[in-house]
PDB file of N, CA and C in Angstrom:
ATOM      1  N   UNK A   1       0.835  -1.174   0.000  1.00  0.00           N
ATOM      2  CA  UNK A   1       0.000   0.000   0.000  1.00  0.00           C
ATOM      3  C   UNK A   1       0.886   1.246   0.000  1.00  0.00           C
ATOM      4  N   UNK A   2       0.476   1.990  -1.128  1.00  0.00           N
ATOM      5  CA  UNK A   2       1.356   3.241  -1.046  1.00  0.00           C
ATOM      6  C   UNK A   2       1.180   4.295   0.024  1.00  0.00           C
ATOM      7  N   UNK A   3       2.456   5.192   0.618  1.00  0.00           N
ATOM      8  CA  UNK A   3       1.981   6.209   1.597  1.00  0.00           C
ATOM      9  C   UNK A   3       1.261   7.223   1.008  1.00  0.00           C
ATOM     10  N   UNK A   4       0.555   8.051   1.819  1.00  0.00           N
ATOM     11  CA  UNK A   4      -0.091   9.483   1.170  1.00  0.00           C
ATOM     12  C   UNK A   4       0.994  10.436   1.793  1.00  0.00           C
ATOM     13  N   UNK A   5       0.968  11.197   1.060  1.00  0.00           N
ATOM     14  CA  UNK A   5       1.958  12.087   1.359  1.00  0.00           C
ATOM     15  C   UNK A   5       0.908  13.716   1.055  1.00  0.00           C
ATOM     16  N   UNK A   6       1.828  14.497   2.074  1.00  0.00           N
ATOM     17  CA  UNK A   6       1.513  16.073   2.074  1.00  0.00           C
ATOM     18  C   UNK A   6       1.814  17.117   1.071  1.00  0.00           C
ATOM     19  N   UNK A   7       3.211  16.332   0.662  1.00  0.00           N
ATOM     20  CA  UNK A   7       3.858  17.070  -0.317  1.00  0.00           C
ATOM     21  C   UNK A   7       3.526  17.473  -1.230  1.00  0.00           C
ATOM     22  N   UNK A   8       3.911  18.777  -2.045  1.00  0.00           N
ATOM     23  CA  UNK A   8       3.727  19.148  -3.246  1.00  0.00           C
ATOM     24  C   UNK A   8       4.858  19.559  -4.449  1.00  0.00           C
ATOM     25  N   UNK A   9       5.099  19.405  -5.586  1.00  0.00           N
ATOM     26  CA  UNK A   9       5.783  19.500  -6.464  1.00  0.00           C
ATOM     27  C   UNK A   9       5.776  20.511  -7.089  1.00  0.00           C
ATOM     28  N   UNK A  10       5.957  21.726  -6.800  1.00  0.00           N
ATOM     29  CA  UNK A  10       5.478  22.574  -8.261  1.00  0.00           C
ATOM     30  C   UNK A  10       5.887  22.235  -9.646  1.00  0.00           C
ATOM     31  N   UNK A  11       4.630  21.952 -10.666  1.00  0.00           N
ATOM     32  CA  UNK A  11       5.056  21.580 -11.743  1.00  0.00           C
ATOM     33  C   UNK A  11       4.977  23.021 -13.257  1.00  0.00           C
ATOM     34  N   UNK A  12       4.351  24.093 -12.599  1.00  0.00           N
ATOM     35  CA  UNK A  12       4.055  25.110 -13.631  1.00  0.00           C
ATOM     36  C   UNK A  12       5.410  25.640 -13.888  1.00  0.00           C
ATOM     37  N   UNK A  13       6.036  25.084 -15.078  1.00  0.00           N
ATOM     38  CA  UNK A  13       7.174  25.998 -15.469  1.00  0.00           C
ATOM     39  C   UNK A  13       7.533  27.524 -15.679  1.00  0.00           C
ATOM     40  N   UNK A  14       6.235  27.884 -16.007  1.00  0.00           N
ATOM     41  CA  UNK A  14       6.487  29.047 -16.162  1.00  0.00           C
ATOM     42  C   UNK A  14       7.047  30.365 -14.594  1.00  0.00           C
ATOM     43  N   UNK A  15       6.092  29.849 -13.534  1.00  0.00           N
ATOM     44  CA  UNK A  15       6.243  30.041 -11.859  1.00  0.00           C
ATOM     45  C   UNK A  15       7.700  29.508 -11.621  1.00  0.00           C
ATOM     46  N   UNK A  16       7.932  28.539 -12.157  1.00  0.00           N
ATOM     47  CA  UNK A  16       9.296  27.574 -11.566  1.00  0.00           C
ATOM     48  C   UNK A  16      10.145  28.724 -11.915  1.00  0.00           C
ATOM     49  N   UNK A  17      10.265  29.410 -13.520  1.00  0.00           N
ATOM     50  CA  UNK A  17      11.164  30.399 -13.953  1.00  0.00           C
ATOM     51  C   UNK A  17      11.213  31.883 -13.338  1.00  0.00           C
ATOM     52  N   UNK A  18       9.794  32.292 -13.091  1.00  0.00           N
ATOM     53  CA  UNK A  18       9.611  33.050 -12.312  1.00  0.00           C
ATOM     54  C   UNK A  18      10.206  33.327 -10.839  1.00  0.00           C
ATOM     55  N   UNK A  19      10.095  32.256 -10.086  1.00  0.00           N
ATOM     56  CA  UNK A  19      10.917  32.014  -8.383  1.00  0.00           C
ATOM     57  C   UNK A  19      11.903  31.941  -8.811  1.00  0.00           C
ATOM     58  N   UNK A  20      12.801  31.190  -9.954  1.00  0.00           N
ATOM     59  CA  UNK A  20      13.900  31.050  -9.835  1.00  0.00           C
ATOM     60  C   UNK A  20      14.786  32.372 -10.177  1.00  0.00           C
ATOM     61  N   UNK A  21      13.946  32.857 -11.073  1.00  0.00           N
ATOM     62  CA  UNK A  21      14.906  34.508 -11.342  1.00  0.00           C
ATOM     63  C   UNK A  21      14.423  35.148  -9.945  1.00  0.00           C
ATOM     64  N   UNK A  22      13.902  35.586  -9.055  1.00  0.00           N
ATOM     65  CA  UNK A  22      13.716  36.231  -8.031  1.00  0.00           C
ATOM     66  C   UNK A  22      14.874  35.502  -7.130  1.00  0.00           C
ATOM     67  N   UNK A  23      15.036  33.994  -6.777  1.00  0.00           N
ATOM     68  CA  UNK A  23      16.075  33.833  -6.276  1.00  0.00           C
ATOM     69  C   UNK A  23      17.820  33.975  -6.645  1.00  0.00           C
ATOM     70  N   UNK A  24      17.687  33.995  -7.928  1.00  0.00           N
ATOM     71  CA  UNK A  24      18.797  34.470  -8.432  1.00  0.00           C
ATOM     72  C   UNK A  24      19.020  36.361  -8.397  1.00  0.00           C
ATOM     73  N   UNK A  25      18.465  36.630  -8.045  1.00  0.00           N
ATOM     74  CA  UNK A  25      18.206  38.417  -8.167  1.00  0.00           C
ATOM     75  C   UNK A  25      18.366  38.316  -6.419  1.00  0.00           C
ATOM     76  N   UNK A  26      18.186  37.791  -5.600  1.00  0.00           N
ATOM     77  CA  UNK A  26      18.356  37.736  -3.730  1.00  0.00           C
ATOM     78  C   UNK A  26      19.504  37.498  -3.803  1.00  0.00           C
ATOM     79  N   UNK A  27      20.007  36.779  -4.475  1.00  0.00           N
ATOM     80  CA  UNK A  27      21.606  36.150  -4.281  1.00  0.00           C
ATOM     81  C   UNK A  27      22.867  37.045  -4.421  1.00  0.00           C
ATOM     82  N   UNK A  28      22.307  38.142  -6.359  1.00  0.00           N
ATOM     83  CA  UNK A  28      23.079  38.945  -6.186  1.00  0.00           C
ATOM     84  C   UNK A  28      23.366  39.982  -5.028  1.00  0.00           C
ATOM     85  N   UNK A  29      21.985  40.453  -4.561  1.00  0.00           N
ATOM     86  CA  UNK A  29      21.466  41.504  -3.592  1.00  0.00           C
ATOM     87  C   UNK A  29      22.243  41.258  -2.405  1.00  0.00           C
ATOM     88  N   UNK A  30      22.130  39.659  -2.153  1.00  0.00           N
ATOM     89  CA  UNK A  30      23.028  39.371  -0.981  1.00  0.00           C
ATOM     90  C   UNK A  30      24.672  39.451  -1.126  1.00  0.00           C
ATOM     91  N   UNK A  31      25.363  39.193  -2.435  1.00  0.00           N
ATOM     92  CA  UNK A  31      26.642  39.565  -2.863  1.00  0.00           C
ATOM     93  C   UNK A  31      26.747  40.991  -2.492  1.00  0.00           C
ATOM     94  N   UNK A  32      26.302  42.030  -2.720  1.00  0.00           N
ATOM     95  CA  UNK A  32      26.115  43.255  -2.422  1.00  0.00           C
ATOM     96  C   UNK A  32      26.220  43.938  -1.182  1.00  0.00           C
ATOM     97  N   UNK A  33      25.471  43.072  -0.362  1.00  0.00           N
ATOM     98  CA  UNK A  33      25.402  43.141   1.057  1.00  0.00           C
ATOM     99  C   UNK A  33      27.194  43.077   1.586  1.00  0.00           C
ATOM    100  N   UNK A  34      27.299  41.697   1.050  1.00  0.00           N
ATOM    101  CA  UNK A  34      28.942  41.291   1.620  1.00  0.00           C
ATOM    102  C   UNK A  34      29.721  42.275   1.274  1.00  0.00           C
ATOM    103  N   UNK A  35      29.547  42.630  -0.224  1.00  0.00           N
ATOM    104  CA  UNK A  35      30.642  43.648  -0.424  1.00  0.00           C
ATOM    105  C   UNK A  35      30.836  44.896   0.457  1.00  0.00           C
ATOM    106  N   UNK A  36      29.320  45.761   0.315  1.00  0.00           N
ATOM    107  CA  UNK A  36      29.034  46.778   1.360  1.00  0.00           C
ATOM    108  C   UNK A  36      30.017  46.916   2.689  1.00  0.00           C
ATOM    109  N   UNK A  37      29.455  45.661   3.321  1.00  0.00           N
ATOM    110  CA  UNK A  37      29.933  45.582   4.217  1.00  0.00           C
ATOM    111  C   UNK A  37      31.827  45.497   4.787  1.00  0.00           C
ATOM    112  N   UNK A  38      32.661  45.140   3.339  1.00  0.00           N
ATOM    113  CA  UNK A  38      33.553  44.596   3.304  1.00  0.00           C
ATOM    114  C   UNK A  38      34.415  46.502   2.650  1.00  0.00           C
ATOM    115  N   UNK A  39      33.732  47.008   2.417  1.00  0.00           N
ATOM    116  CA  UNK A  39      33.678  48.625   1.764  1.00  0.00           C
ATOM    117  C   UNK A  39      33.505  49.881   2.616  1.00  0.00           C
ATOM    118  N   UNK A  40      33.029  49.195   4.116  1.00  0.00           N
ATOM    119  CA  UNK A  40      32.556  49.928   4.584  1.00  0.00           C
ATOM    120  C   UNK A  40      31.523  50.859   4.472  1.00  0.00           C
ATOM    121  N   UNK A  41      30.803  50.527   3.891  1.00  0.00           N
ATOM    122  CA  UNK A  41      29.638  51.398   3.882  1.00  0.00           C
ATOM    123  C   UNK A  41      28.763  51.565   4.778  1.00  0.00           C
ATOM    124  N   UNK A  42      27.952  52.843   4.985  1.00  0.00           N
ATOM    125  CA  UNK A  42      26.894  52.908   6.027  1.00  0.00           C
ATOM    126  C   UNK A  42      25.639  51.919   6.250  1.00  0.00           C
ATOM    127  N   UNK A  43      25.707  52.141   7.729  1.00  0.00           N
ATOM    128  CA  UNK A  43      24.411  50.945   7.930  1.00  0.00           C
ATOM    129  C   UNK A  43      23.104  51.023   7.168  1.00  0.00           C
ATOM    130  N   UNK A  44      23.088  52.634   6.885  1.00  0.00           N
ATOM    131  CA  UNK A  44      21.579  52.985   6.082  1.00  0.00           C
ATOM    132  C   UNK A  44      21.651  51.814   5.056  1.00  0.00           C
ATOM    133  N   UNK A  45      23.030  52.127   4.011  1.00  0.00           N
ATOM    134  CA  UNK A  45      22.831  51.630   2.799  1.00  0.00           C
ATOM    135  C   UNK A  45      22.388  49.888   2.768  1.00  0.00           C
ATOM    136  N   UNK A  46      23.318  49.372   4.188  1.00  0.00           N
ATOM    137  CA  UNK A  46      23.387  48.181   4.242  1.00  0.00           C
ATOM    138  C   UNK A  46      22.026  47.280   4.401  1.00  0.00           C
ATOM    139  N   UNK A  47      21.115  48.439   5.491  1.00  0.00           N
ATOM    140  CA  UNK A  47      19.872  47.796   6.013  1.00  0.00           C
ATOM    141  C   UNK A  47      18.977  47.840   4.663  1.00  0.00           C
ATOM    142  N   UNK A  48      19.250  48.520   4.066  1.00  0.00           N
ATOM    143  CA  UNK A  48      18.099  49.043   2.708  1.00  0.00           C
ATOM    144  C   UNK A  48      18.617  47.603   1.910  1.00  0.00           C
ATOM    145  N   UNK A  49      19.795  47.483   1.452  1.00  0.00           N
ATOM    146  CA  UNK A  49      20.158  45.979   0.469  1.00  0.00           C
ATOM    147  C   UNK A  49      19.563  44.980   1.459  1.00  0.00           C
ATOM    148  N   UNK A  50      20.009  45.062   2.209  1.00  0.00           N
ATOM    149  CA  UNK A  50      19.195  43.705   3.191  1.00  0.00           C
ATOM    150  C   UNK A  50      17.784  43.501   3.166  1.00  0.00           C
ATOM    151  N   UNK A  51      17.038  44.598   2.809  1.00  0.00           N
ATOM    152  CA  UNK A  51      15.715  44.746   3.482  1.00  0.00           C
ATOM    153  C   UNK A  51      15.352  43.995   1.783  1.00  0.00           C
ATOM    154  N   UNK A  52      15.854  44.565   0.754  1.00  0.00           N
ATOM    155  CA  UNK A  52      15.495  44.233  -0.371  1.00  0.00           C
ATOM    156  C   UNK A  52      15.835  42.688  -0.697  1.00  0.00           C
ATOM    157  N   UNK A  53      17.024  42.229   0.061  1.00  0.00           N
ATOM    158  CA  UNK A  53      16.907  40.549  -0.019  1.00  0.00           C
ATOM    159  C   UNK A  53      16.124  39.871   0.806  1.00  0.00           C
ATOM    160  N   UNK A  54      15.503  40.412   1.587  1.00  0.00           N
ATOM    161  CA  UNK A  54      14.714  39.742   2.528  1.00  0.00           C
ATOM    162  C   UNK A  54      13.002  39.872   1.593  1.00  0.00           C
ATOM    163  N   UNK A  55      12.779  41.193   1.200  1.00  0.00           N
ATOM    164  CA  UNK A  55      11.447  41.180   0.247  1.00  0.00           C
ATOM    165  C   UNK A  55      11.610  40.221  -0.493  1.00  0.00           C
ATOM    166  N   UNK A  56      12.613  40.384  -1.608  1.00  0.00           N
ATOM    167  CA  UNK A  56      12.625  39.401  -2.228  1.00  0.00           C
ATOM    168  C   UNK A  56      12.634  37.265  -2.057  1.00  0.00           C
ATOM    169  N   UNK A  57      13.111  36.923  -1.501  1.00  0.00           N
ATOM    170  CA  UNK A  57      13.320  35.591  -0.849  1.00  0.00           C
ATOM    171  C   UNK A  57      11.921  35.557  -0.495  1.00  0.00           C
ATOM    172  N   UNK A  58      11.490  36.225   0.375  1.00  0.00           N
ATOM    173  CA  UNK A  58       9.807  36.738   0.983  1.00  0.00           C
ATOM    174  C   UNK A  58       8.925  35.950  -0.190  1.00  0.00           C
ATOM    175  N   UNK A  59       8.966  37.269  -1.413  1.00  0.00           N
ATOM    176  CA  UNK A  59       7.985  37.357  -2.522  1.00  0.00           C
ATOM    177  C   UNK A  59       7.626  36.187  -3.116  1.00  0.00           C
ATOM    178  N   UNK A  60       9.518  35.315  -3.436  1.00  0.00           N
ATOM    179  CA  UNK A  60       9.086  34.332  -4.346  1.00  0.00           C
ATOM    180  C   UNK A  60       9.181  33.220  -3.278  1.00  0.00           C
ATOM    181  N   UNK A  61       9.104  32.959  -1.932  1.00  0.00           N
ATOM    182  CA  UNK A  61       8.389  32.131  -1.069  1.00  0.00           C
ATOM    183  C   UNK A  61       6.987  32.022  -1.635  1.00  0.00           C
ATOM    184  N   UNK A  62       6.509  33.169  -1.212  1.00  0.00           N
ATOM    185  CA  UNK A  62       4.370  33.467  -1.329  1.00  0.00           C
ATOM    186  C   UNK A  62       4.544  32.824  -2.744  1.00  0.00           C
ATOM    187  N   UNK A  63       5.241  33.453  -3.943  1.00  0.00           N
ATOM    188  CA  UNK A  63       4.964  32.890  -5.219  1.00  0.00           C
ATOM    189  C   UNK A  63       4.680  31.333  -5.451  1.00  0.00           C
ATOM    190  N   UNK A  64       5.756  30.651  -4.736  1.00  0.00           N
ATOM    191  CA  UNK A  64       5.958  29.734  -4.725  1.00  0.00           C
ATOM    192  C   UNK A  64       4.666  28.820  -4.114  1.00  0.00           C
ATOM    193  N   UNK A  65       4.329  28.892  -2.833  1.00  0.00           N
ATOM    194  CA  UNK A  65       3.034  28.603  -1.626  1.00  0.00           C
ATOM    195  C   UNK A  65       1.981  28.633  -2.809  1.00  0.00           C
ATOM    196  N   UNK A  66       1.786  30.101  -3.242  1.00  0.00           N
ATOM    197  CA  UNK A  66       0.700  30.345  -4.169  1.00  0.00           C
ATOM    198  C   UNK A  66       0.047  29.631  -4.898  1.00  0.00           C
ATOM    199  N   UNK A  67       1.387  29.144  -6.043  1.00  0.00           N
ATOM    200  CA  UNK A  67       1.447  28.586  -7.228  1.00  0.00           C
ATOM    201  C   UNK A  67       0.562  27.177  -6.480  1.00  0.00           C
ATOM    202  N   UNK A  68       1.471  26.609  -5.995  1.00  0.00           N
ATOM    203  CA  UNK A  68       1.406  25.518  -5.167  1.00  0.00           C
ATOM    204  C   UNK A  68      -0.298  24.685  -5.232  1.00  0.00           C
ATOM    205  N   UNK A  69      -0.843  26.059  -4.205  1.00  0.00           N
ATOM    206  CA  UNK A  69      -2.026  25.767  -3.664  1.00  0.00           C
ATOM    207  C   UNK A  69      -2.833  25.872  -4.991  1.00  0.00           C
ATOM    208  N   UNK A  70      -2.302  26.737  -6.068  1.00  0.00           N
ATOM    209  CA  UNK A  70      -3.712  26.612  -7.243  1.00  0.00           C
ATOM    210  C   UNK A  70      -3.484  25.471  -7.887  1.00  0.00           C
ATOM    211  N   UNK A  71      -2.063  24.914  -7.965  1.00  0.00           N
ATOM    212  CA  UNK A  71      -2.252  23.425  -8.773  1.00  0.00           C
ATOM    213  C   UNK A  71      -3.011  22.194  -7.655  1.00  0.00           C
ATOM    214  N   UNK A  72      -2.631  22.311  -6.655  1.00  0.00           N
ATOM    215  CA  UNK A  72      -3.468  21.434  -5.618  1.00  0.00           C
ATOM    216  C   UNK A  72      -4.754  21.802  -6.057  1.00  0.00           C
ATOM    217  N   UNK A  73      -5.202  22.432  -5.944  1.00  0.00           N
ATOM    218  CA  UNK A  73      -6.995  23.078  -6.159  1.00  0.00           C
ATOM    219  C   UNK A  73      -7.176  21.950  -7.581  1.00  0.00           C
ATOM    220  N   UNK A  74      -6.515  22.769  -8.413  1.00  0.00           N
ATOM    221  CA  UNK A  74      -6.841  22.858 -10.115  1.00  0.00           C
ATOM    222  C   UNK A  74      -7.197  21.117 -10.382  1.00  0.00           C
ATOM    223  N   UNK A  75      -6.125  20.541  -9.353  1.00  0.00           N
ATOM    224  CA  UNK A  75      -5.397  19.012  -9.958  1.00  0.00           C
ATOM    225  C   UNK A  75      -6.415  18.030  -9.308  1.00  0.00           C
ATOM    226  N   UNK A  76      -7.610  18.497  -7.875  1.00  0.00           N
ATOM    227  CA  UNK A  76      -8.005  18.086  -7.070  1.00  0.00           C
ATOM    228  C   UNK A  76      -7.467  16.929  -6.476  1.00  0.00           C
ATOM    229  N   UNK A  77      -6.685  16.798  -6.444  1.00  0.00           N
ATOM    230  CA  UNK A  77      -5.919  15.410  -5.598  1.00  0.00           C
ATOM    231  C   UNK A  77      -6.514  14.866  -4.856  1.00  0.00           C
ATOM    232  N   UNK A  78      -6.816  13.090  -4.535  1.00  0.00           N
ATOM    233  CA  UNK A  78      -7.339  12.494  -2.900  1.00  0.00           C
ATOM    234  C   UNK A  78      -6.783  13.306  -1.813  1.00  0.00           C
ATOM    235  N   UNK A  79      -5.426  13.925  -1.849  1.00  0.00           N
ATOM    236  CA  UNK A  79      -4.750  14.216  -0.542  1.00  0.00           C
ATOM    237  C   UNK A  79      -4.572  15.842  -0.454  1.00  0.00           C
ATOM    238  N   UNK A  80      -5.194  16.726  -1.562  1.00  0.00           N
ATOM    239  CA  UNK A  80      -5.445  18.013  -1.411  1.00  0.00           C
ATOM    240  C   UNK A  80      -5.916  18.819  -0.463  1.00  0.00           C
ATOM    241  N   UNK A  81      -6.624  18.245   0.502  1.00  0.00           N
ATOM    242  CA  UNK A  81      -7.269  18.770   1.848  1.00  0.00           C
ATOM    243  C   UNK A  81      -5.967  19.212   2.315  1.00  0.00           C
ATOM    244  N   UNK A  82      -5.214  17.869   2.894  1.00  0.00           N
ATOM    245  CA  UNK A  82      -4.098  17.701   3.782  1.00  0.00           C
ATOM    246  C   UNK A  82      -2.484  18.373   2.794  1.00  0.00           C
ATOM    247  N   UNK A  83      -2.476  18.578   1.570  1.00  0.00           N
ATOM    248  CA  UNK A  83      -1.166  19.570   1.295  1.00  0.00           C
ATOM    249  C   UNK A  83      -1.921  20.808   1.280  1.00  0.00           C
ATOM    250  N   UNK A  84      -3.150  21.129   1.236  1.00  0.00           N
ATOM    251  CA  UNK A  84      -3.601  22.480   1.001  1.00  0.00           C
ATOM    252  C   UNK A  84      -3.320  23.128   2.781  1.00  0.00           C
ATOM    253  N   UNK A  85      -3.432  22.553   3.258  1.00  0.00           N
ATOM    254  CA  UNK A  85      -3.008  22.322   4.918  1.00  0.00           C
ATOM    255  C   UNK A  85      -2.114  22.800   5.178  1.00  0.00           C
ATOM    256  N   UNK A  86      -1.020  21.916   4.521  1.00  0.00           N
ATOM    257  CA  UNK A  86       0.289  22.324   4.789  1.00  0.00           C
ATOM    258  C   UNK A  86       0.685  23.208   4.419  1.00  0.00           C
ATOM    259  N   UNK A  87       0.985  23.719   3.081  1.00  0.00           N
ATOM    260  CA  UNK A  87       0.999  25.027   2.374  1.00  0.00           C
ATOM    261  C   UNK A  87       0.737  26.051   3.374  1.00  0.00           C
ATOM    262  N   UNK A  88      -0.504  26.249   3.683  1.00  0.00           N
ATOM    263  CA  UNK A  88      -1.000  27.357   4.680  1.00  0.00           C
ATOM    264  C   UNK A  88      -0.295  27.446   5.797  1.00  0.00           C
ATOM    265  N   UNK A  89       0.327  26.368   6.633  1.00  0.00           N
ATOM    266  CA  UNK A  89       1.112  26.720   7.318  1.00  0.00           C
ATOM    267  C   UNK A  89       2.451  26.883   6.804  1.00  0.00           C
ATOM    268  N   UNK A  90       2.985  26.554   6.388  1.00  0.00           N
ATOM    269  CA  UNK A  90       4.138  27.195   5.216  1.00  0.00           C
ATOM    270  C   UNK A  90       3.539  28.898   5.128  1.00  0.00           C
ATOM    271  N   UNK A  91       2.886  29.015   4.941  1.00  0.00           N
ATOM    272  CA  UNK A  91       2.333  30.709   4.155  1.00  0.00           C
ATOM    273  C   UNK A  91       2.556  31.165   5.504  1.00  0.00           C
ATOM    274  N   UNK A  92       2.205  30.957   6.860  1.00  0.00           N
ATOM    275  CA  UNK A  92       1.781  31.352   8.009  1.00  0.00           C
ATOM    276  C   UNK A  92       3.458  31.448   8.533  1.00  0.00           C
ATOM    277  N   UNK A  93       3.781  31.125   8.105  1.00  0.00           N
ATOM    278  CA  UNK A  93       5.149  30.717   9.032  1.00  0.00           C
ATOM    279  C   UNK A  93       5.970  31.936   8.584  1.00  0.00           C
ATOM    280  N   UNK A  94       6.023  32.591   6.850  1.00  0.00           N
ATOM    281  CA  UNK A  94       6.189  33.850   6.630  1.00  0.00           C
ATOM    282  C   UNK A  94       5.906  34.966   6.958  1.00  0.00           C
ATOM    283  N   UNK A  95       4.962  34.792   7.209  1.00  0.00           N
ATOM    284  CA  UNK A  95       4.269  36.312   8.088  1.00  0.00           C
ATOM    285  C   UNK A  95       4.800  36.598   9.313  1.00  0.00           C
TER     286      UNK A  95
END
């Protein structure tokens, strides 16, 4: 007997490309940060790059949750109750 599982896959490529350029765009932001910091620059400048890698990572989290929950919906799965579940606490855990 197979397990049921909670999990979800995102399969919409187009979202997949989407999160993935937002995480590649946090990464530079966070290179930035290091340098800043390594440059000495002011805390203003530093907290502002930070604040913008943290939105970002943020954004394409929710994107990600989002996507998630409309293919669960869309796909109606036996076990959609219980990942639509999870997701939400995933979403909750961002806030």
């Amino acid at each position: 007997m197979a397990k049921s599982t909670t999990s979800h896959v995102l399969s919409d490529r187009d979202q997949i490309e989407a999160i993935s350029k937002r995480v590649k765009r946090a990464q530079g932001q966070l290179g930035a940060v290091s340098r800043m910091l390594e440059e000495g620059r002011s805390c203003d400048e530093i907290v502002i790059q930070m604040s913008a890698v943290s939105k970002a990572i943020n954004t394409a989290a929710f994107t990600l949750i989002s996507a998630s929950l409309k293919e669960c919906i869309v796909e109606g799965k036996t076990n959609s109750d219980a990942v639509t579940e999870k997701l939400q606490k995933l979403f909750l855990s961002l806030a």
